[in-house]
C-alpha atoms as a PDB file:
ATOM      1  CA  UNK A   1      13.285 -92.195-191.310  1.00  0.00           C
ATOM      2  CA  UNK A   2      14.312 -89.382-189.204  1.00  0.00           C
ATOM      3  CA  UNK A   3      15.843 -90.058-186.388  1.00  0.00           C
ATOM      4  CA  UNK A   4      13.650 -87.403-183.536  1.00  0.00           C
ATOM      5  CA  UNK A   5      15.674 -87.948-180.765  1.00  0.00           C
ATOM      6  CA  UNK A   6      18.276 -85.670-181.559  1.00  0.00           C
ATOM      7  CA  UNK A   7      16.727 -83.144-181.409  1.00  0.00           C
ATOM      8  CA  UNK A   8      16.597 -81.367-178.031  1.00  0.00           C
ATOM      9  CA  UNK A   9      13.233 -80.102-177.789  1.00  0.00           C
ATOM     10  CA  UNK A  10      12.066 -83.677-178.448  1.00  0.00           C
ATOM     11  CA  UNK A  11      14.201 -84.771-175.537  1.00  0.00           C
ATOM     12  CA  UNK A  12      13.017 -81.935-173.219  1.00  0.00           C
ATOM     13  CA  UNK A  13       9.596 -82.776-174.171  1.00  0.00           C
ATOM     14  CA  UNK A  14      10.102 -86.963-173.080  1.00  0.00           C
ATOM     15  CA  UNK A  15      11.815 -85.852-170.091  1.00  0.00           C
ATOM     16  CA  UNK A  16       8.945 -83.674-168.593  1.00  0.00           C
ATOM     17  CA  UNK A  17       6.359 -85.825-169.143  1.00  0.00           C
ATOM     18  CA  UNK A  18       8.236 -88.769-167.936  1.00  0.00           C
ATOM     19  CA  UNK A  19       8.891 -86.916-165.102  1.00  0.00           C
ATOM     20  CA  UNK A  20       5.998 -84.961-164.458  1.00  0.00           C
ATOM     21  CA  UNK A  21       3.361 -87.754-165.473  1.00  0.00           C
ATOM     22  CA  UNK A  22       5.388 -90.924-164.761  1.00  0.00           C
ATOM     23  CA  UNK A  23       4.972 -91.111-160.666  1.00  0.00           C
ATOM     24  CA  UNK A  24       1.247 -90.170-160.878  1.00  0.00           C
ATOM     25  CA  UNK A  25       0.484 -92.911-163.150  1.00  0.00           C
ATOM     26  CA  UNK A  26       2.792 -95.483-161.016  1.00  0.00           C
ATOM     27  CA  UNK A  27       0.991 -94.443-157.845  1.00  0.00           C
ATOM     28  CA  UNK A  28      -2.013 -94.955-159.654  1.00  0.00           C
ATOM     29  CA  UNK A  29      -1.395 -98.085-161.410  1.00  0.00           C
ATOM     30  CA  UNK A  30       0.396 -99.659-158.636  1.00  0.00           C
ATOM     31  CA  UNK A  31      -1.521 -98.527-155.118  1.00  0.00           C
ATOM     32  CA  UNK A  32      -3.140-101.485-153.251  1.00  0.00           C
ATOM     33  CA  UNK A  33      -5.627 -98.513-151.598  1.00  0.00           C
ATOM     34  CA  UNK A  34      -8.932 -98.301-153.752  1.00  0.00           C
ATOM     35  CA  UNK A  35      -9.138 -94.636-153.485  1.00  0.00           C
ATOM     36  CA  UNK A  36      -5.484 -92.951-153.736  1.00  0.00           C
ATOM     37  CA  UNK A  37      -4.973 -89.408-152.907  1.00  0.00           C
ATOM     38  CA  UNK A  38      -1.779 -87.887-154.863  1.00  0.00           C
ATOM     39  CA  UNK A  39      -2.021 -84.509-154.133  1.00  0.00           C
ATOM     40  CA  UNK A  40       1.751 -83.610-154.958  1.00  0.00           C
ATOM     41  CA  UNK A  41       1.729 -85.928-158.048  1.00  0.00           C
ATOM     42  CA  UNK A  42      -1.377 -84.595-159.262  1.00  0.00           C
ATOM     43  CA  UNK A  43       0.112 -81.268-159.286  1.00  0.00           C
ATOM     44  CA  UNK A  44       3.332 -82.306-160.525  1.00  0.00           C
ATOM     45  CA  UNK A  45       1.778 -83.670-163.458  1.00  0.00           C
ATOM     46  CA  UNK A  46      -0.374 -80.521-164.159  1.00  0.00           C
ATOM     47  CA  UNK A  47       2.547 -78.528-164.267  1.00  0.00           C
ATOM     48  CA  UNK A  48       4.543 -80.425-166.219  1.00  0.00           C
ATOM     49  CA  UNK A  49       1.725 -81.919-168.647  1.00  0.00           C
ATOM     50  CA  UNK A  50       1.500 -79.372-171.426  1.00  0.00           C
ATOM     51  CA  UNK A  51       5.164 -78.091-171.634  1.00  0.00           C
ATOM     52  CA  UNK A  52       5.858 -81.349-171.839  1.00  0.00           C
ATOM     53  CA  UNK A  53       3.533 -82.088-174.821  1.00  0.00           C
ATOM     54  CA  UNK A  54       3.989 -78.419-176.428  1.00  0.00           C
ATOM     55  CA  UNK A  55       8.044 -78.977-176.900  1.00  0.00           C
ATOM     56  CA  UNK A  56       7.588 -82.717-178.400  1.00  0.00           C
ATOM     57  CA  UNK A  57       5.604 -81.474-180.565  1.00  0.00           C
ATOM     58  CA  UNK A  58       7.023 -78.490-181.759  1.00  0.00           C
ATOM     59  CA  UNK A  59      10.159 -80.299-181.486  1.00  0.00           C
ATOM     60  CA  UNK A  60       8.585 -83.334-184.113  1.00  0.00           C
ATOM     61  CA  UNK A  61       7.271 -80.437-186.143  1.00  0.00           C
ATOM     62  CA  UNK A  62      11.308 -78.850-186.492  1.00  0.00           C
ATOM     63  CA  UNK A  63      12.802 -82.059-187.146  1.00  0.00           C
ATOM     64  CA  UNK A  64       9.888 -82.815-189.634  1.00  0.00           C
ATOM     65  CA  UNK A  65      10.140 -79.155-191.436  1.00  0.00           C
ATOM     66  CA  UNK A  66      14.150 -80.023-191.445  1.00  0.00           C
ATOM     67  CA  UNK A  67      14.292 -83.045-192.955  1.00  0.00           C
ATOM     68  CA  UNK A  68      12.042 -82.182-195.517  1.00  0.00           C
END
């Protein structure tokens, strides 16, 4: 099995969406107000969403194609 996480795509890629999507889904997960209003996570996590995803997976697909 390959090992993915040396790859630095795949690292970039876990980083932004643990950065960009982590804190929206802990203020969501973990507010006590029925009705939160994260207006600088929200947009945080926009930003950061589909880079995010787009470099883990091309970074999956380079490791994949290398070990092949």
């Amino acid at each position: 099995m390959p090992t993915y996480t040396g790859s630095w795509l795949v690292r970039i890629g876990l980083g932004l969406l643990i950065v960009g999507v982590g804190p929206l889904a802990a203020v969501l997960l973990f507010s006590s107000d029925p009705n939160p209003n994260p207006i600088g996570f929200g947009l945080l996590a926009f930003v950061t969403f589909w880079p995010g995803v787009g470099c883990l997976a091309f970074g999956l697909a380079r490791v994949w194609w290398a070990r092949r």
